[in-house]
PDB file of N, CA and C in Angstrom:
ATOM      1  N   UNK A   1      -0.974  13.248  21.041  1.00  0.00           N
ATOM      2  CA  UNK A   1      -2.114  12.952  20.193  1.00  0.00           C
ATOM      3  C   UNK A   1      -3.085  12.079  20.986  1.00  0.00           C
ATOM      4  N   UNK A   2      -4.587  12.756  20.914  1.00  0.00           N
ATOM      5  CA  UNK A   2      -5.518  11.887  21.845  1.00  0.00           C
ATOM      6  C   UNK A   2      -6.068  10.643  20.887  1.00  0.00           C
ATOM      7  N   UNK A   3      -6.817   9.906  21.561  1.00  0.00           N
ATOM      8  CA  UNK A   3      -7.709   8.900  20.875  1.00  0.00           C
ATOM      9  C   UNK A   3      -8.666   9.338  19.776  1.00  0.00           C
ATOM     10  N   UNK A   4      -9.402  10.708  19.571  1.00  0.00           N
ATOM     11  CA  UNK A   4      -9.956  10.947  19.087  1.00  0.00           C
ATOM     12  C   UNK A   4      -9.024  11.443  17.709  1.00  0.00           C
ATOM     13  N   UNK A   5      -8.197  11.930  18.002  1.00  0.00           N
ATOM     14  CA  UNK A   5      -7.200  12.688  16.678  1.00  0.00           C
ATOM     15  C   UNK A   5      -6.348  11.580  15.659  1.00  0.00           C
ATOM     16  N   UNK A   6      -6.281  10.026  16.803  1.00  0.00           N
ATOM     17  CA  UNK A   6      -5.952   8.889  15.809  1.00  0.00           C
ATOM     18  C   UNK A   6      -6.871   8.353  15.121  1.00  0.00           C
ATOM     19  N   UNK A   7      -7.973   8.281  15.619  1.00  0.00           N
ATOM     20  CA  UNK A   7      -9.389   7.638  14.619  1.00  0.00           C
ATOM     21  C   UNK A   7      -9.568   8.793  13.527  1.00  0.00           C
ATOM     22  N   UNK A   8      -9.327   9.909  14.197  1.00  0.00           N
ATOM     23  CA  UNK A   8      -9.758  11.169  12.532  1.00  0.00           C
ATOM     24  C   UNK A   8      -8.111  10.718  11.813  1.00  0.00           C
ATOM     25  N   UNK A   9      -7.089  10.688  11.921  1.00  0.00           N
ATOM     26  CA  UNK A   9      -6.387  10.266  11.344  1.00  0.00           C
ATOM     27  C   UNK A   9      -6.141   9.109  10.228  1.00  0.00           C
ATOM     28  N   UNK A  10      -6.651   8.106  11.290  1.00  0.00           N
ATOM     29  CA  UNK A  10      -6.945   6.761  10.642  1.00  0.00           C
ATOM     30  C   UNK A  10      -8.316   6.921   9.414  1.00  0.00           C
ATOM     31  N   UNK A  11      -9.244   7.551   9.571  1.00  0.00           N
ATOM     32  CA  UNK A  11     -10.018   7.869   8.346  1.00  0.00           C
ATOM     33  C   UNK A  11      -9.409   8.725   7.479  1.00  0.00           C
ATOM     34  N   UNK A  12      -8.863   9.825   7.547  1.00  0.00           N
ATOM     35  CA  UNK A  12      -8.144  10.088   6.199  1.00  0.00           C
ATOM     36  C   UNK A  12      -6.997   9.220   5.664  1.00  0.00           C
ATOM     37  N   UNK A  13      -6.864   8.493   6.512  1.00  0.00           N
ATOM     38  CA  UNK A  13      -5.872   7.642   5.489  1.00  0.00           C
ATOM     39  C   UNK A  13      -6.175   6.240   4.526  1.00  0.00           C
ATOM     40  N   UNK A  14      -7.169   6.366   5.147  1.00  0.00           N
ATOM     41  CA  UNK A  14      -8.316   5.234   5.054  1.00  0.00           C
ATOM     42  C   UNK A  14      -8.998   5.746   3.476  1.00  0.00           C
ATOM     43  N   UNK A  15      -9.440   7.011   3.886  1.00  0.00           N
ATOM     44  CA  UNK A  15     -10.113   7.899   2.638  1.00  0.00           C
ATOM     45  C   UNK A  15      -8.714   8.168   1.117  1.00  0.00           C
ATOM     46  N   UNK A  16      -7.953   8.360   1.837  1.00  0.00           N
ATOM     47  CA  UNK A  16      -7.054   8.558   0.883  1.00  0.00           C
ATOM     48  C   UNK A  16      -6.294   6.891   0.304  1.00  0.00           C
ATOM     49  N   UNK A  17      -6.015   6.585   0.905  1.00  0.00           N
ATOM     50  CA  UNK A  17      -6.221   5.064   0.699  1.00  0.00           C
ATOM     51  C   UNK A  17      -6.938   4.448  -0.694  1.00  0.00           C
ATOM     52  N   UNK A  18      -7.911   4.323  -0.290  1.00  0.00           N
ATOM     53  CA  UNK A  18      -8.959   3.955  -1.450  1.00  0.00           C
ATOM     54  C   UNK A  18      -9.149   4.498  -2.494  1.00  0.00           C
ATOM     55  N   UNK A  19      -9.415   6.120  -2.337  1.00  0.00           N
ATOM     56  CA  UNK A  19      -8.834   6.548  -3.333  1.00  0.00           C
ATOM     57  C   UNK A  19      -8.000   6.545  -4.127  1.00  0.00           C
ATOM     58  N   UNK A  20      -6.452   6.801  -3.677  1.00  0.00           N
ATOM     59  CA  UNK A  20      -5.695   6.149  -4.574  1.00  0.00           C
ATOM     60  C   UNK A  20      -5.816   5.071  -5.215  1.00  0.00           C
ATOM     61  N   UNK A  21      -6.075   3.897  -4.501  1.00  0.00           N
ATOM     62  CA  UNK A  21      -6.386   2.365  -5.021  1.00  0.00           C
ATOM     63  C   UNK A  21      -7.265   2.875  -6.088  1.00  0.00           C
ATOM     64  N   UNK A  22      -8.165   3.051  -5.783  1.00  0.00           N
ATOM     65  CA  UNK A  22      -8.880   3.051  -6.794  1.00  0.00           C
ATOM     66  C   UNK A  22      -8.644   3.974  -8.548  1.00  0.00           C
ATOM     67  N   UNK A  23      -7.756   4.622  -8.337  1.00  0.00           N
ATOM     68  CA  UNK A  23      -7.475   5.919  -9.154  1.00  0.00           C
ATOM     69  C   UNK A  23      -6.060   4.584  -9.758  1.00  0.00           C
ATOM     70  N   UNK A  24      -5.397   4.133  -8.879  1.00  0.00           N
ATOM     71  CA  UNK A  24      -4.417   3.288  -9.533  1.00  0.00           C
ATOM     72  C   UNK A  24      -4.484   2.084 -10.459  1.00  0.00           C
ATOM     73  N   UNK A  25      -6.264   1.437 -10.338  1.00  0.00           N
ATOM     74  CA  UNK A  25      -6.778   0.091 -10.448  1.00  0.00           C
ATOM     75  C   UNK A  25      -7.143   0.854 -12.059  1.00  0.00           C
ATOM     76  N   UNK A  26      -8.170   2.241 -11.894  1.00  0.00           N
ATOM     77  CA  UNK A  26      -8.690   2.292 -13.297  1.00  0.00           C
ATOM     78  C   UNK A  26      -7.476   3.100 -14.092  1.00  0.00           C
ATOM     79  N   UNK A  27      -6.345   2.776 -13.721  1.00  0.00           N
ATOM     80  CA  UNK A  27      -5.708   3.711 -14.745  1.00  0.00           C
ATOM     81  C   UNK A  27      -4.729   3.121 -15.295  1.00  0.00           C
ATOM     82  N   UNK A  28      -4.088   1.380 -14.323  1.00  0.00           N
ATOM     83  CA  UNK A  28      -3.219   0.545 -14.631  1.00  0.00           C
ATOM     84  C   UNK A  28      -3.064  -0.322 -14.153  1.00  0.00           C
ATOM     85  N   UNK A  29      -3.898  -1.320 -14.341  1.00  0.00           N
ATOM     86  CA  UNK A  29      -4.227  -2.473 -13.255  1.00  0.00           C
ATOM     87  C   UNK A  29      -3.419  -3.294 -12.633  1.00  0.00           C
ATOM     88  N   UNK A  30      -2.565  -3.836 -14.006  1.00  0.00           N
ATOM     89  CA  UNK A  30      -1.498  -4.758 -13.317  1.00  0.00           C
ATOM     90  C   UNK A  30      -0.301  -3.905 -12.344  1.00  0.00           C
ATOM     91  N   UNK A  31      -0.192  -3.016 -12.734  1.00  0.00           N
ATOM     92  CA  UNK A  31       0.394  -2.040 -11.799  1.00  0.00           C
ATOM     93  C   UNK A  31       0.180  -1.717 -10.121  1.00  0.00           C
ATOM     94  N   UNK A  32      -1.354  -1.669 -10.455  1.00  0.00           N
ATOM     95  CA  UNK A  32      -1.573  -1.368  -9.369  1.00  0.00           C
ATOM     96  C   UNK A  32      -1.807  -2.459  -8.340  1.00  0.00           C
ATOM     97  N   UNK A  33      -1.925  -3.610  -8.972  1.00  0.00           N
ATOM     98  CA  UNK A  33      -1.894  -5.181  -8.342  1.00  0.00           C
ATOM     99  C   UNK A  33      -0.613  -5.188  -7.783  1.00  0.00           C
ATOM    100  N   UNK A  34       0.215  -5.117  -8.273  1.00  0.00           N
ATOM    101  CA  UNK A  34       1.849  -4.897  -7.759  1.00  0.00           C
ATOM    102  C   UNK A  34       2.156  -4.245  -6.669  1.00  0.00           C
ATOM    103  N   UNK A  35       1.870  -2.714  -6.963  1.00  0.00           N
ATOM    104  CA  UNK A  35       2.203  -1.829  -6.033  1.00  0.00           C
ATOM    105  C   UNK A  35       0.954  -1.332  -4.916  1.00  0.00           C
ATOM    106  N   UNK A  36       0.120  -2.220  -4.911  1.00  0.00           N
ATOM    107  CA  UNK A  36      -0.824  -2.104  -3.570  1.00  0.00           C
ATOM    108  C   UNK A  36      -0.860  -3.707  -2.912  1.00  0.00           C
ATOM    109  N   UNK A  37      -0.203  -4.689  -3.963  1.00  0.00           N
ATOM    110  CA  UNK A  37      -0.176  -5.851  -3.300  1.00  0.00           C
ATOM    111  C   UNK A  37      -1.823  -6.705  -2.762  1.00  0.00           C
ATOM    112  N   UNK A  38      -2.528  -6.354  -3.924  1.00  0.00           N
ATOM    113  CA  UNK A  38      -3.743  -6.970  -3.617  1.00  0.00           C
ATOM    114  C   UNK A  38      -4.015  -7.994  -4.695  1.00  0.00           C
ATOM    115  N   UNK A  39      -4.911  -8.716  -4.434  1.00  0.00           N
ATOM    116  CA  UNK A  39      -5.559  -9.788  -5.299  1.00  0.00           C
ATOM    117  C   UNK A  39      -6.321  -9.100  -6.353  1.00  0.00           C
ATOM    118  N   UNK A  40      -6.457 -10.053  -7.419  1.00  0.00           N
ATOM    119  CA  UNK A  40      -7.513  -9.493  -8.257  1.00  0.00           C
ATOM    120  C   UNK A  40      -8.771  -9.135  -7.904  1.00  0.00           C
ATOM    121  N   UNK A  41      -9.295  -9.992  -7.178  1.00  0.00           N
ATOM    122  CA  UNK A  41     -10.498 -10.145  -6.706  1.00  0.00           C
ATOM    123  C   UNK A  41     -11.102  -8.941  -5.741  1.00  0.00           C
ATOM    124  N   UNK A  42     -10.090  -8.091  -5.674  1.00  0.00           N
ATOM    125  CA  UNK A  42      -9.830  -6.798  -4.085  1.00  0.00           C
ATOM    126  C   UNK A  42     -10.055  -6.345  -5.410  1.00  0.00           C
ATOM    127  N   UNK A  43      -9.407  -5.896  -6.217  1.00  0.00           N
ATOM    128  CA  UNK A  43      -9.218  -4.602  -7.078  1.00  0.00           C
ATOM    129  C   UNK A  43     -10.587  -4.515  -7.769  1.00  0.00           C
ATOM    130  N   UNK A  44     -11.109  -5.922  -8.329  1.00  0.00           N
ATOM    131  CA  UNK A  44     -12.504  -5.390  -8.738  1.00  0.00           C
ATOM    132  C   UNK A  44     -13.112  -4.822  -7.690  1.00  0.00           C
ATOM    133  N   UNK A  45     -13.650  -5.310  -6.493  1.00  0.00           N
ATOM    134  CA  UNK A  45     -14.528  -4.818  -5.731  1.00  0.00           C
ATOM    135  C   UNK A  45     -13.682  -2.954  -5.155  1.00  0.00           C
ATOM    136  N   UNK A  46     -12.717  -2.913  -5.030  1.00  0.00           N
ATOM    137  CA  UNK A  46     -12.341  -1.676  -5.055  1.00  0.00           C
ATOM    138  C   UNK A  46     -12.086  -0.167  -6.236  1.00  0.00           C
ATOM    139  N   UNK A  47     -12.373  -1.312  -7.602  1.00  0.00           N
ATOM    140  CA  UNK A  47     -12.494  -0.131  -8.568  1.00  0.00           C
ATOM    141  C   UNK A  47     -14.149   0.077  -8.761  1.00  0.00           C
ATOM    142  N   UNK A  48     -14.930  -0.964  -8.222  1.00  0.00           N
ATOM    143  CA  UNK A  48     -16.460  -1.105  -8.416  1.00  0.00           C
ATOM    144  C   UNK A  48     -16.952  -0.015  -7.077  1.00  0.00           C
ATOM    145  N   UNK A  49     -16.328   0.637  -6.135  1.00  0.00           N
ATOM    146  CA  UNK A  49     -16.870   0.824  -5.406  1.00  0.00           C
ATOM    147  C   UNK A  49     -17.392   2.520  -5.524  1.00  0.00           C
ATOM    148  N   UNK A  50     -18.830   2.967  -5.046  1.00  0.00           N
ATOM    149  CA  UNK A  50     -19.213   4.245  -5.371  1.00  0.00           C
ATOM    150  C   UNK A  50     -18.354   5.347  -4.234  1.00  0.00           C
ATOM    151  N   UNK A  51     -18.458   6.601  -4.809  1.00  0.00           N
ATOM    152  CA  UNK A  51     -18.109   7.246  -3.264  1.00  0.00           C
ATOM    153  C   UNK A  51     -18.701   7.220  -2.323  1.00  0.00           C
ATOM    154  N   UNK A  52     -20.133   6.998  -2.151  1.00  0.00           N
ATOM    155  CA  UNK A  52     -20.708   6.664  -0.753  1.00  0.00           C
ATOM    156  C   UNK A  52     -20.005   5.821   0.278  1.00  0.00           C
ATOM    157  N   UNK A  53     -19.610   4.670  -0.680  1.00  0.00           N
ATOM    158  CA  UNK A  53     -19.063   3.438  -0.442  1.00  0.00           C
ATOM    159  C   UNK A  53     -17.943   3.605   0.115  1.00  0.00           C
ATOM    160  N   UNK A  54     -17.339   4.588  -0.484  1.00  0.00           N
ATOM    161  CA  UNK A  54     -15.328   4.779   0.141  1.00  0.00           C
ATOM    162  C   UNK A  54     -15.697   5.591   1.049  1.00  0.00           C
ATOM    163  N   UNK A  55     -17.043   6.589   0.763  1.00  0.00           N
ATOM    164  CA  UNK A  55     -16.350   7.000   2.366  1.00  0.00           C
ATOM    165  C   UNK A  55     -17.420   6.491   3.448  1.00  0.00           C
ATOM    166  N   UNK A  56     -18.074   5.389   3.087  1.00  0.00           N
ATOM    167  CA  UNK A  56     -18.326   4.922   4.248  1.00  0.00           C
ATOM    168  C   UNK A  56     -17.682   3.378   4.703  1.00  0.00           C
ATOM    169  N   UNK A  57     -16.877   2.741   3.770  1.00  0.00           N
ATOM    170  CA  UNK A  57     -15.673   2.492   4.409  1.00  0.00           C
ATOM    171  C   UNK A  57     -14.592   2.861   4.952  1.00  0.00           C
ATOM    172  N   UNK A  58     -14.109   4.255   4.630  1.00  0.00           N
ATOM    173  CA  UNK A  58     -13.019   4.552   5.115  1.00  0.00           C
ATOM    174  C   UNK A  58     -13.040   5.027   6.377  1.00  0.00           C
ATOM    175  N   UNK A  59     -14.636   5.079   6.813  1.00  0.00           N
ATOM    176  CA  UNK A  59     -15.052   5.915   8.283  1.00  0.00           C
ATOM    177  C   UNK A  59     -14.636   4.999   9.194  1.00  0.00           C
ATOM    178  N   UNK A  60     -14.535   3.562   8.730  1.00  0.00           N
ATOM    179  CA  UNK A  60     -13.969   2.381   9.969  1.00  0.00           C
ATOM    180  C   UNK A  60     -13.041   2.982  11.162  1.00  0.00           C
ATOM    181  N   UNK A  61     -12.742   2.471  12.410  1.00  0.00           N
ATOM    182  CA  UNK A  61     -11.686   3.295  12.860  1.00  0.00           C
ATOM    183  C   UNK A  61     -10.502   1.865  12.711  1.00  0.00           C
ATOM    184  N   UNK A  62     -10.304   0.831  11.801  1.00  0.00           N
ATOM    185  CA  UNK A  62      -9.348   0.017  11.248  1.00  0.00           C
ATOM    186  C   UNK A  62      -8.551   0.495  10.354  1.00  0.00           C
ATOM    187  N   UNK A  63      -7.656   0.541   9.710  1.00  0.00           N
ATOM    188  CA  UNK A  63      -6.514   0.730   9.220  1.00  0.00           C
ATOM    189  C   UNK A  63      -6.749  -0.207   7.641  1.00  0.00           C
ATOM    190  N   UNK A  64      -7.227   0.580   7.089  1.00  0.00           N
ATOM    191  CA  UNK A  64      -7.327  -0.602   6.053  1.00  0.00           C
ATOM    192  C   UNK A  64      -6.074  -1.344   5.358  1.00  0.00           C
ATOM    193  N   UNK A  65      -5.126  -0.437   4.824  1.00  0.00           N
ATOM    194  CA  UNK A  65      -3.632  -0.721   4.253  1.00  0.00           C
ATOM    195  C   UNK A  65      -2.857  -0.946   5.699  1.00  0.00           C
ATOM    196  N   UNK A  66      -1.589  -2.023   5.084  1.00  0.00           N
ATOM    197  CA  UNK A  66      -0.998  -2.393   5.979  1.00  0.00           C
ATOM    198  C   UNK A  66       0.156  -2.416   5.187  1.00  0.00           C
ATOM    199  N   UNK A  67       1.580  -1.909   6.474  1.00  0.00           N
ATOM    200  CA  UNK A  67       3.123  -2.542   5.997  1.00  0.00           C
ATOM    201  C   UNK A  67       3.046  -3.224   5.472  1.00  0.00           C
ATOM    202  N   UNK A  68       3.672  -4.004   4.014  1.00  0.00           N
ATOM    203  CA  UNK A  68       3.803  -4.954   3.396  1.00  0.00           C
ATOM    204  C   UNK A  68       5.439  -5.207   3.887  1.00  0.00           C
ATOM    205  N   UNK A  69       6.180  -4.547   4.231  1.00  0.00           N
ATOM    206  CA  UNK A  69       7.401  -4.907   4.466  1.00  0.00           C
ATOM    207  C   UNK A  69       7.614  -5.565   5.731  1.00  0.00           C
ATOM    208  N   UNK A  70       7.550  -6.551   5.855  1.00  0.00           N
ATOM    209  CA  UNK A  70       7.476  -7.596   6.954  1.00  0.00           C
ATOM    210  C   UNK A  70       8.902  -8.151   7.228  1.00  0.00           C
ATOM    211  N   UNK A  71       9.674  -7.916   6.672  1.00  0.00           N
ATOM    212  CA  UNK A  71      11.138  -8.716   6.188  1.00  0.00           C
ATOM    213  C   UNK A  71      12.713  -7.573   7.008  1.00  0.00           C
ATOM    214  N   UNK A  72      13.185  -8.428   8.074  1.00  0.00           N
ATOM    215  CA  UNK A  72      14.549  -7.051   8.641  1.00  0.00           C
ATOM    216  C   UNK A  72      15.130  -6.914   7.254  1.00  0.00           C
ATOM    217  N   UNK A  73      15.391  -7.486   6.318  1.00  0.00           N
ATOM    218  CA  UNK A  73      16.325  -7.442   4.983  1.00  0.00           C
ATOM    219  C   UNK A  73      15.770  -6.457   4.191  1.00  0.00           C
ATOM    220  N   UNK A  74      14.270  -6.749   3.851  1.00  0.00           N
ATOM    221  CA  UNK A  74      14.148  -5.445   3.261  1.00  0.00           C
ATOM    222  C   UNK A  74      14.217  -4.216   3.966  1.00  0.00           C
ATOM    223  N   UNK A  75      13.804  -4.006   5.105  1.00  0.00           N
ATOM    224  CA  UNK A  75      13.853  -2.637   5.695  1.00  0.00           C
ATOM    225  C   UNK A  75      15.688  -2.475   6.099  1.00  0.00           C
ATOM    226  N   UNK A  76      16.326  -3.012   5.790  1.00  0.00           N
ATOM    227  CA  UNK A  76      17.971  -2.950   5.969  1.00  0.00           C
ATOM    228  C   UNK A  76      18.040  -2.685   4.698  1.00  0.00           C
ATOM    229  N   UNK A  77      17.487  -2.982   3.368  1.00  0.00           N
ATOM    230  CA  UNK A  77      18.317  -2.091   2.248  1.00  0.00           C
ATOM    231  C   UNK A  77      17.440  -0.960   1.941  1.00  0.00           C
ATOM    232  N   UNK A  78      16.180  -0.566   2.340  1.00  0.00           N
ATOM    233  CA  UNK A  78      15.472   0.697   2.341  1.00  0.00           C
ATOM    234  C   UNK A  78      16.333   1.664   2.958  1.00  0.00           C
ATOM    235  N   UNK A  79      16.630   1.523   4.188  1.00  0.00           N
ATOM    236  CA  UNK A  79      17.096   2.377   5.049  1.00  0.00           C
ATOM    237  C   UNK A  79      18.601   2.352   4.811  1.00  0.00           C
ATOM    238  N   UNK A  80      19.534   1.243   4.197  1.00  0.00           N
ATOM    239  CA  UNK A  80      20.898   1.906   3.755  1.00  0.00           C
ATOM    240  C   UNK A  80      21.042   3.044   3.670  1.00  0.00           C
ATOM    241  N   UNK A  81      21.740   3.908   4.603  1.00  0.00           N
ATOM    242  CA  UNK A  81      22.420   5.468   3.482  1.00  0.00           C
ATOM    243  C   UNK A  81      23.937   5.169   4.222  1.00  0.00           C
ATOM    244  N   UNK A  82      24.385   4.046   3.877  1.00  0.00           N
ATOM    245  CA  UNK A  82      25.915   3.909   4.101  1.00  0.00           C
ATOM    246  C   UNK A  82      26.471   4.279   2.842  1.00  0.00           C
ATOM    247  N   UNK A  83      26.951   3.606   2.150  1.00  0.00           N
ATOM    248  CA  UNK A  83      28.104   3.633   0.848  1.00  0.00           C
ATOM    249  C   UNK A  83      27.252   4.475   0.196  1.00  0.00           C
ATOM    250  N   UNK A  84      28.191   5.530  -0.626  1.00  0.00           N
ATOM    251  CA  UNK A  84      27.833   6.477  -1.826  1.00  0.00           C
ATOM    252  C   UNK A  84      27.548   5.796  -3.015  1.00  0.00           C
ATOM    253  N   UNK A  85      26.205   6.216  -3.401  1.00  0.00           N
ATOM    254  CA  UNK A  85      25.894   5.626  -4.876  1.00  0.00           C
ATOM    255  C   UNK A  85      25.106   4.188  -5.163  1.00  0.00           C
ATOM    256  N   UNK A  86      25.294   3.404  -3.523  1.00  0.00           N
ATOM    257  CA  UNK A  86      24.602   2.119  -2.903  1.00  0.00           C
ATOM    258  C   UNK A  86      23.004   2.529  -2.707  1.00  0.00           C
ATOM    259  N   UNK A  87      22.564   3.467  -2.309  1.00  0.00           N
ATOM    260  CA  UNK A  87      21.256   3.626  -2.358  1.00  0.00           C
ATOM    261  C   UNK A  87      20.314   3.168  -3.434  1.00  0.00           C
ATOM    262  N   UNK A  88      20.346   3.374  -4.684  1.00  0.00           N
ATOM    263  CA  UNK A  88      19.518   2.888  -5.570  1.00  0.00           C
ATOM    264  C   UNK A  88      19.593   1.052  -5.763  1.00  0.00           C
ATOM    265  N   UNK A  89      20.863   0.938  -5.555  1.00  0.00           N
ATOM    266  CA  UNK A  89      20.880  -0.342  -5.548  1.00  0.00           C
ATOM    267  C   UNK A  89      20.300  -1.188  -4.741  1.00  0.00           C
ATOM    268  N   UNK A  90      20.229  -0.606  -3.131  1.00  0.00           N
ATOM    269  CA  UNK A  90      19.519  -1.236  -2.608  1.00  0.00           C
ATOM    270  C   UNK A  90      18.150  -0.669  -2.783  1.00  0.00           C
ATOM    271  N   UNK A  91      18.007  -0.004  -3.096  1.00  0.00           N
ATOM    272  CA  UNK A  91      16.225   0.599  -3.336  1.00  0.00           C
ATOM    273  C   UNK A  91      16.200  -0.695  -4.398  1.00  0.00           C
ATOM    274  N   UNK A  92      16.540  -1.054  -5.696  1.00  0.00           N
ATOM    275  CA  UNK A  92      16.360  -1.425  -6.363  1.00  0.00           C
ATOM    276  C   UNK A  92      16.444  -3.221  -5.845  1.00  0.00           C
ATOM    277  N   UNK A  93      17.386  -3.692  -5.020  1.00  0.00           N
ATOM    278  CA  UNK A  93      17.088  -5.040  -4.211  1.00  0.00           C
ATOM    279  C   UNK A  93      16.062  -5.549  -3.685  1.00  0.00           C
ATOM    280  N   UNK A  94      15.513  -4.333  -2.788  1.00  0.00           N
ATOM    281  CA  UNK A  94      14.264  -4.369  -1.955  1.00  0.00           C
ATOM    282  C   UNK A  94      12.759  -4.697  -2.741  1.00  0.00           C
ATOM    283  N   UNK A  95      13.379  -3.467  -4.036  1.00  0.00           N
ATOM    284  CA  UNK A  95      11.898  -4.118  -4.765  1.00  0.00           C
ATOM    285  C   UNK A  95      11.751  -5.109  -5.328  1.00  0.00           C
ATOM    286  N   UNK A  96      12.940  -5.646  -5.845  1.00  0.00           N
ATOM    287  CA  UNK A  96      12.741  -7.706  -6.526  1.00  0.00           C
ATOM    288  C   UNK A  96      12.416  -8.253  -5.589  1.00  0.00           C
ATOM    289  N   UNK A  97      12.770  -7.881  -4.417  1.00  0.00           N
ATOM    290  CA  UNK A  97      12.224  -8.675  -3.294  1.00  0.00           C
ATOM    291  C   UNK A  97      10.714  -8.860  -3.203  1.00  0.00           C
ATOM    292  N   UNK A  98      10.009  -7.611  -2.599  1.00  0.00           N
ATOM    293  CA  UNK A  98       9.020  -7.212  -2.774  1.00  0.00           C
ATOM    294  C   UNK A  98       8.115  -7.979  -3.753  1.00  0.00           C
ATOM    295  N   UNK A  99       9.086  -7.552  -4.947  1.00  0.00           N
ATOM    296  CA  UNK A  99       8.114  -8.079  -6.075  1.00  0.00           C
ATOM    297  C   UNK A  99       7.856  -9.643  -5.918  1.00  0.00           C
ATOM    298  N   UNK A 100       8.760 -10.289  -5.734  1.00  0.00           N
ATOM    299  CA  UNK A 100       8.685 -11.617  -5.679  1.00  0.00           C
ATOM    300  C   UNK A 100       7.623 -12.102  -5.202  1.00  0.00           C
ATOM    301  N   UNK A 101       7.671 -11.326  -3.364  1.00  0.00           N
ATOM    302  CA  UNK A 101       6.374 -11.966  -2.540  1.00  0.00           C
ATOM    303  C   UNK A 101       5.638 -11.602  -3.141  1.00  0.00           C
ATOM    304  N   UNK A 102       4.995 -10.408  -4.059  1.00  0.00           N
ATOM    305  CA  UNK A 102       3.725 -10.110  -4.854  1.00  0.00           C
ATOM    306  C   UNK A 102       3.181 -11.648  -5.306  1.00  0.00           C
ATOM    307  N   UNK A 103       4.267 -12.284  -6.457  1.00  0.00           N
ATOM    308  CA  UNK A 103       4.148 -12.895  -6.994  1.00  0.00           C
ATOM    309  C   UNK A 103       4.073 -14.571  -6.245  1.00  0.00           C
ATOM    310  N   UNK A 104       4.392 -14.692  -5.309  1.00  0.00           N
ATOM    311  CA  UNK A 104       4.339 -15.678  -4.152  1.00  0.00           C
ATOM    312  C   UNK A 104       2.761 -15.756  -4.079  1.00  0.00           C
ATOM    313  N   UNK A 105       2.119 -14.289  -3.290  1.00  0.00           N
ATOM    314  CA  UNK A 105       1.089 -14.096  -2.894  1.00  0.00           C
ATOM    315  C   UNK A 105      -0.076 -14.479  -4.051  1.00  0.00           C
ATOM    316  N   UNK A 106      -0.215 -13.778  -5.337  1.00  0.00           N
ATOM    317  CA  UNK A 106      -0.478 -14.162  -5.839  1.00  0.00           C
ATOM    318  C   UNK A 106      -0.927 -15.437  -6.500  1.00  0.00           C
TER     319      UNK A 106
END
């Protein structure tokens, strides 16, 4: 993959990105505060924004969304597929986790 095929990359994800956000903000806010891990203050200006606007932010060649999983612990119970039937559980660890820092951040 050349330089040019990661920047067209990086804008559709960028484009799709926002979109979603935005499709997630007007349809369930506190939700989507959670599960995009943004401030209030992001979500207005991202449900306020026109399509001109998304896609002439998303043309950046920056990365707008980022890993939120910063933590070896959480990515050690994401990626569990040891013990049978342990998967949800740790799916389900990872996200109190998760959730917590939401609520940290917040």
């Amino acid at each position: 993959m050349n330089a040019d095929q990661i920047l067209m990359e990086i804008r559709e994800a960028n484009l799709s990105y926002l979109m979603l956000a935005q499709s997630l903000i007007r349809a369930d806010r506190e939700q989507a505060l959670f599960r995009l891990g943004i401030s209030e203050e992001s979500a207005d200006l991202v449900s306020s924004l026109s399509p001109a606007q998304i896609m002439r932010i998303a043309s950046s060649n920056t990365l707008l969304c980022r890993m939120r999983i910063d933590d070896d612990m959480v990515w050690t119970l994401l990626t569990n597929h040891g013990k049978a039937g342990s998967d949800s559980v740790s799916r389900l660890h990872a996200n109190i986790l998760m959730a917590g820092r939401h609520q940290e951040a917040a």
